[in-house]
C-alpha atoms as a PDB file:
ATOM      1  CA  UNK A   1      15.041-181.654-145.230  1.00  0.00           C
ATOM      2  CA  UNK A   2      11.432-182.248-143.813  1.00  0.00           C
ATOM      3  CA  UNK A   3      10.294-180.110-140.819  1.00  0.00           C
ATOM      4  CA  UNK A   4      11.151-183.439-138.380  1.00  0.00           C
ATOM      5  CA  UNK A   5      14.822-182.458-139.537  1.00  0.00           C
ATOM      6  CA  UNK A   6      14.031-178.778-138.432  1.00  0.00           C
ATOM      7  CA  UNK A   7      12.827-179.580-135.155  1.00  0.00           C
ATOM      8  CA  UNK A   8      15.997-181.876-134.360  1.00  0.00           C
ATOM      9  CA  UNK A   9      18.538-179.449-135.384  1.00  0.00           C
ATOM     10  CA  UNK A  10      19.218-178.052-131.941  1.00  0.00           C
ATOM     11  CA  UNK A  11      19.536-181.403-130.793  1.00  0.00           C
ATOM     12  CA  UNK A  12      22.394-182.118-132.519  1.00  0.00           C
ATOM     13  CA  UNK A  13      24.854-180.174-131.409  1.00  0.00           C
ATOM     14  CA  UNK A  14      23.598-181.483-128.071  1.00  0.00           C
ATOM     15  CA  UNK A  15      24.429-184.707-129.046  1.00  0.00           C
ATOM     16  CA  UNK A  16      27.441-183.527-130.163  1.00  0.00           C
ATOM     17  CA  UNK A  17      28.576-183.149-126.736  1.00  0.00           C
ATOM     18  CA  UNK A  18      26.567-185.465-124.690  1.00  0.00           C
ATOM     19  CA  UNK A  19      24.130-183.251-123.280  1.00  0.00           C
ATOM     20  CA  UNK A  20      20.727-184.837-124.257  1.00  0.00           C
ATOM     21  CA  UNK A  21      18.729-187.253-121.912  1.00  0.00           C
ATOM     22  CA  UNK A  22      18.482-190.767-122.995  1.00  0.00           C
ATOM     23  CA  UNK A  23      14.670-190.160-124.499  1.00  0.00           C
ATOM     24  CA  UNK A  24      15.863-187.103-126.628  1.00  0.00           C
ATOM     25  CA  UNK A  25      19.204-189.381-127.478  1.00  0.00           C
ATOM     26  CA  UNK A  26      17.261-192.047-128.259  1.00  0.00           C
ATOM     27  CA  UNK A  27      14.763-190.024-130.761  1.00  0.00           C
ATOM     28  CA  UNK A  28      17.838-188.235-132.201  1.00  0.00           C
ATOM     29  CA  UNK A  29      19.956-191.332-133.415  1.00  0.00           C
ATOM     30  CA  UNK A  30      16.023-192.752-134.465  1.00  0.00           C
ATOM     31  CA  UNK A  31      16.189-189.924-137.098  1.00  0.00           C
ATOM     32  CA  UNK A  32      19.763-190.164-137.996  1.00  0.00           C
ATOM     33  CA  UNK A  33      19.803-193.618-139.455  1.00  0.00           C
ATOM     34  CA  UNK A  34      17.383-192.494-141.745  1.00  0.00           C
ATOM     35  CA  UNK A  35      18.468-189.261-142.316  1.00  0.00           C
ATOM     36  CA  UNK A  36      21.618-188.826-144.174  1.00  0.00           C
ATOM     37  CA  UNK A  37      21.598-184.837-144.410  1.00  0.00           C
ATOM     38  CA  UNK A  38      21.162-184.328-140.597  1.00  0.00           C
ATOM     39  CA  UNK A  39      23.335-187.584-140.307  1.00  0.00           C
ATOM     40  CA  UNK A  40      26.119-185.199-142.062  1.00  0.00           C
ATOM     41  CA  UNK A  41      25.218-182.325-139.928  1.00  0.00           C
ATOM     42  CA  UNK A  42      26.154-184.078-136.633  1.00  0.00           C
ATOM     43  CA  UNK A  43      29.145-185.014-138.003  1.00  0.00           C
ATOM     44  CA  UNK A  44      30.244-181.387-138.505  1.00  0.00           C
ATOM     45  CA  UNK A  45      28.378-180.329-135.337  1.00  0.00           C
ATOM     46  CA  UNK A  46      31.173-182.914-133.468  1.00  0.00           C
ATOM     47  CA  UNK A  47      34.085-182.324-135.434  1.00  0.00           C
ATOM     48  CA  UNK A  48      33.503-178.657-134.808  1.00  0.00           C
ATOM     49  CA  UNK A  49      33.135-179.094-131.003  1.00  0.00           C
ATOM     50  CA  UNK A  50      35.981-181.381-131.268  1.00  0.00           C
ATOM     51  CA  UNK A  51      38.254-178.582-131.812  1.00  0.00           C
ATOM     52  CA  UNK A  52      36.947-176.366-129.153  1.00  0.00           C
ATOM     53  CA  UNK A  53      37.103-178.941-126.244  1.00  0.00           C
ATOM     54  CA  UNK A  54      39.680-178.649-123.483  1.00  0.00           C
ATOM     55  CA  UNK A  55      42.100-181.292-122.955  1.00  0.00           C
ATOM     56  CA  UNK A  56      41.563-183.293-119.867  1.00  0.00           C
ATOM     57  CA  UNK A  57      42.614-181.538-117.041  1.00  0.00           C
ATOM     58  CA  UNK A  58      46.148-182.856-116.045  1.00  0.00           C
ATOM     59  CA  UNK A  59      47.495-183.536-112.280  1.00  0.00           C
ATOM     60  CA  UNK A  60      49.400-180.368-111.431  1.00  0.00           C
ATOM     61  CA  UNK A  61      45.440-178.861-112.534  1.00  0.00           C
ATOM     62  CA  UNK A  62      43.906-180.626-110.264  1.00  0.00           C
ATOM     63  CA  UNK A  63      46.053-180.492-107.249  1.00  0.00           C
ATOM     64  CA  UNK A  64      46.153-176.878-107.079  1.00  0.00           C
ATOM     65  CA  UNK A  65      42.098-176.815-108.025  1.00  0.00           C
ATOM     66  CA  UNK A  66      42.053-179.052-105.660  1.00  0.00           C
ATOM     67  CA  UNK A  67      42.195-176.560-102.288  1.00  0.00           C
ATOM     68  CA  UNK A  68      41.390-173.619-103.997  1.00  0.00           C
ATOM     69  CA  UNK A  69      38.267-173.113-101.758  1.00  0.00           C
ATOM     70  CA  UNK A  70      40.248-173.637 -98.726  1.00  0.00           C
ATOM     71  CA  UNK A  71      42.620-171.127 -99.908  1.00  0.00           C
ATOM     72  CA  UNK A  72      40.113-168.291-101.016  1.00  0.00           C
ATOM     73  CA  UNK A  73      38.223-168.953 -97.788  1.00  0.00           C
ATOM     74  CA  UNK A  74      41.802-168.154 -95.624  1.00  0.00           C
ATOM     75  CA  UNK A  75      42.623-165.547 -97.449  1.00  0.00           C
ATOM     76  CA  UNK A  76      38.936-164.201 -96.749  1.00  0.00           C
ATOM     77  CA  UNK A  77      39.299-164.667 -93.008  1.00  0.00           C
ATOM     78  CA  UNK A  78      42.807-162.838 -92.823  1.00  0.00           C
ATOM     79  CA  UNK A  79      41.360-160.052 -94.469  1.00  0.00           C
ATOM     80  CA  UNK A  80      38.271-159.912 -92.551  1.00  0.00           C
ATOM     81  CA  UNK A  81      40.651-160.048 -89.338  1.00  0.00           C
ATOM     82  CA  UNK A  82      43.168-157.418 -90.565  1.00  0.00           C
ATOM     83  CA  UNK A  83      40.315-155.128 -91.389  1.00  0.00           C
ATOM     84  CA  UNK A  84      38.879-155.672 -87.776  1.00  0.00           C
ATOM     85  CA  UNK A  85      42.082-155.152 -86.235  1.00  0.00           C
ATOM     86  CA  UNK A  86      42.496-151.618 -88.562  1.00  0.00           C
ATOM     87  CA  UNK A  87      39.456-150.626 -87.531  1.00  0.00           C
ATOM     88  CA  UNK A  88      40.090-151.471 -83.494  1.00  0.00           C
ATOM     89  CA  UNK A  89      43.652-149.496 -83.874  1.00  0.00           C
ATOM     90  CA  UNK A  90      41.664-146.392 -85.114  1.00  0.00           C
ATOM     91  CA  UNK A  91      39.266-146.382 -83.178  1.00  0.00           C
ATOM     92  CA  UNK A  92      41.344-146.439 -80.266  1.00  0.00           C
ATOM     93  CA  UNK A  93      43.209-143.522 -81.934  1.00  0.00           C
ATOM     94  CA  UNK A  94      39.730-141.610 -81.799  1.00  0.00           C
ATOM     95  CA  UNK A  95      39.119-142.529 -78.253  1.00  0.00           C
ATOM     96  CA  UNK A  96      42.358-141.247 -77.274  1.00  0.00           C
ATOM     97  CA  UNK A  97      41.860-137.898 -79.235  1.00  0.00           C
ATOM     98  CA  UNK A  98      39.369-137.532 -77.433  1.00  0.00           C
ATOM     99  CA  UNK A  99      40.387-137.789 -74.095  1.00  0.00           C
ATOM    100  CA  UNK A 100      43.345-135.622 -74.853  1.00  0.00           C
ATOM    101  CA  UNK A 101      40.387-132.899 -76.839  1.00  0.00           C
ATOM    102  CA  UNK A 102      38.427-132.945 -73.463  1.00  0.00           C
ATOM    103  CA  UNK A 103      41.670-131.983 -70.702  1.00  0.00           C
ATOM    104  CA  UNK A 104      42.738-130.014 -73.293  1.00  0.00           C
ATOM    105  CA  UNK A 105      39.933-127.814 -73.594  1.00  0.00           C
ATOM    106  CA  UNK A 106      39.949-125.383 -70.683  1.00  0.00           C
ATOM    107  CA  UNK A 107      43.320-124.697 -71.533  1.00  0.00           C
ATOM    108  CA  UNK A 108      43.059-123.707 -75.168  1.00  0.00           C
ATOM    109  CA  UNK A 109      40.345-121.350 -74.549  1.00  0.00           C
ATOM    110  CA  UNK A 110      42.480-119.185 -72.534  1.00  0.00           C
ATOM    111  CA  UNK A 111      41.993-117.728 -68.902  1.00  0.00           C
ATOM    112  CA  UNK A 112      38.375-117.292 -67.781  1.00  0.00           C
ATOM    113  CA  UNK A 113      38.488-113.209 -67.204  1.00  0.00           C
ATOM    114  CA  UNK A 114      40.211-112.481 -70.603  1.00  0.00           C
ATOM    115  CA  UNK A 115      37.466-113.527 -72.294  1.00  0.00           C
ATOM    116  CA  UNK A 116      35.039-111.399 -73.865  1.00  0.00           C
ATOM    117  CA  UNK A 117      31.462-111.172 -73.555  1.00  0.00           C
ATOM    118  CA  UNK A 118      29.690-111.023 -76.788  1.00  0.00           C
ATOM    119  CA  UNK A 119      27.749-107.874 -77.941  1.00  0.00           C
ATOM    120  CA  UNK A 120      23.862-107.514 -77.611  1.00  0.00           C
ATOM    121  CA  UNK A 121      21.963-106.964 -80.275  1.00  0.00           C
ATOM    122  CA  UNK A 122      20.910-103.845 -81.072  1.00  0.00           C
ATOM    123  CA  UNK A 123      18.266-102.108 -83.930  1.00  0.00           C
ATOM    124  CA  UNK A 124      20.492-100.956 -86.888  1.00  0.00           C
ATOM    125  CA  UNK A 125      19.945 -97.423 -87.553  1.00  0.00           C
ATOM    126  CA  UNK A 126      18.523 -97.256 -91.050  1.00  0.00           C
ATOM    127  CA  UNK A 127      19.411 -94.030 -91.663  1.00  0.00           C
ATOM    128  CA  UNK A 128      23.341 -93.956 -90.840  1.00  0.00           C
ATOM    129  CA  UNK A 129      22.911 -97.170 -92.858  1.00  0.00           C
ATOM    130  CA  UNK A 130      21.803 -95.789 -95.706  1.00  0.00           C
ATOM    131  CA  UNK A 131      24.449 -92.558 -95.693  1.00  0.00           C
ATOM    132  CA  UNK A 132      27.040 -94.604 -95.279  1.00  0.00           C
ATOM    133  CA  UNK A 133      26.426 -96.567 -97.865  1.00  0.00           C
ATOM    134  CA  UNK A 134      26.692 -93.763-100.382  1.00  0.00           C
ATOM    135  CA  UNK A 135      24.118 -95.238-103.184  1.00  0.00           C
ATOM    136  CA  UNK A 136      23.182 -91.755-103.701  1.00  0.00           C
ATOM    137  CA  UNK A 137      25.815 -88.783-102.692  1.00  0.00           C
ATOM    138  CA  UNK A 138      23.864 -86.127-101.889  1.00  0.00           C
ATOM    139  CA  UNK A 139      26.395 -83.906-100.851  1.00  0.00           C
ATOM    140  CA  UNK A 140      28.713 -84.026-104.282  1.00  0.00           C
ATOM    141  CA  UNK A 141      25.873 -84.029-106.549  1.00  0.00           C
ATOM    142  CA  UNK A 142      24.586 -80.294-104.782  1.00  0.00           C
ATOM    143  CA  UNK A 143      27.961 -79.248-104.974  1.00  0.00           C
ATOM    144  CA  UNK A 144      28.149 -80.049-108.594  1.00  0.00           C
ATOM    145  CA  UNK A 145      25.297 -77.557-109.496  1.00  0.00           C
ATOM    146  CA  UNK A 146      23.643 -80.321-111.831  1.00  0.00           C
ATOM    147  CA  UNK A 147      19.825 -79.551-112.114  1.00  0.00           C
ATOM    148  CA  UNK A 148      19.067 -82.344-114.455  1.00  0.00           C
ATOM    149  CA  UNK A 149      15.611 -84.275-114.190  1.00  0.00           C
ATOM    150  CA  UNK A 150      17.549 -87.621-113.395  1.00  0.00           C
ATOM    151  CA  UNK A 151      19.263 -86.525-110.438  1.00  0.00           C
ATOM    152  CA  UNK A 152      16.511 -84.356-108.992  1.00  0.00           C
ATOM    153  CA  UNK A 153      14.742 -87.498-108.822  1.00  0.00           C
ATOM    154  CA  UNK A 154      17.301 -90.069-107.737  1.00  0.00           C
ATOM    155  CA  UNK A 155      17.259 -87.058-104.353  1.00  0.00           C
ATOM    156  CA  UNK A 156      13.495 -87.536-104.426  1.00  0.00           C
ATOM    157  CA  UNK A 157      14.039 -91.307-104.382  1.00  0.00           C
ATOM    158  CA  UNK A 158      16.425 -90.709-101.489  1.00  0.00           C
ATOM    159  CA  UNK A 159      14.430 -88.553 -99.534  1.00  0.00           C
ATOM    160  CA  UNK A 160      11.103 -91.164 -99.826  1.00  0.00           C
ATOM    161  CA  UNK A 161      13.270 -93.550 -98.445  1.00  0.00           C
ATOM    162  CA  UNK A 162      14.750 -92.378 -95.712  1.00  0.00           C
ATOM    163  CA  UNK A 163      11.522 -90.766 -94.382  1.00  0.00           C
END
């Protein structure tokens, strides 16, 4: 094989199954008569993509190819109109849920003197805050007569904090 043969070896299987424009066609079968390696090669090349061609496509095929964008583009349309007509339906469902949300209303919410008015706000009072929380009990660790360094100072701690 020279390097010619190289260059023209993607061209055969091209030729194989009639893709090549006439100038590339005409180069190609140039080379062949000459060439009885690549000669041999597009013989395989064909008989190869022989075996992998379709048949030709037969009548039933090609009537029912034949309006197969007419169909896909009806069956589009219907769905495009169903979903338009779901979508009305609910929101019309939404509307009315609405209405029935606003008269409703005043009637849910009970009689206008029973209801009640909501608390002001008002300072927390640290210190009731802080007893009732019972982080430290003051009261059960005097009664238990401990003197240790630990709890004198957790009552130190106490005190610090609530002064």
């Amino acid at each position: 094989m020279n390097p010619s043969c190289h260059a023209l070896q993607p061209l055969l299987s091209l030729r194989a199954v009639g893709a090549l424009a006439p100038d590339e066609a005409a180069t190609v079968e140039a080379h062949l008569t000459g060439c009885p390696a690549c000669r041999a090669e597009a013989e395989r090349d064909a008989e190869v993509l022989g075996l992998a061609a379709l048949p030709p496509i037969s009548e039933p095929e090609r009537a029912a190819l034949s309006d197969l964008p007419a169909r896909t583009l009806g069956a589009l349309r219907r769905r495009a109109a169903r979903r338009a007509r779901v979508r009305a339906v609910l929101a019309g469902v939404l509307v009315a849920a609405a209405v029935l949300m606003a008269i409703a209303a005043p009637f849910l919410r009970g009689p206008a003197g029973s209801r009640k008015a909501p608390e002001p706000w008002s300072t927390p009072d640290v210190v009731a805050l802080w007893n009732d929380s019972a982080v430290v009990d003051t009261a059960a660790t005097a009664l238990q007569g401990n003197d240790d360094d630990d709890t004198l100072a957790a009552l130190d701690l106490a005190d610090d904090v609530l002064e």
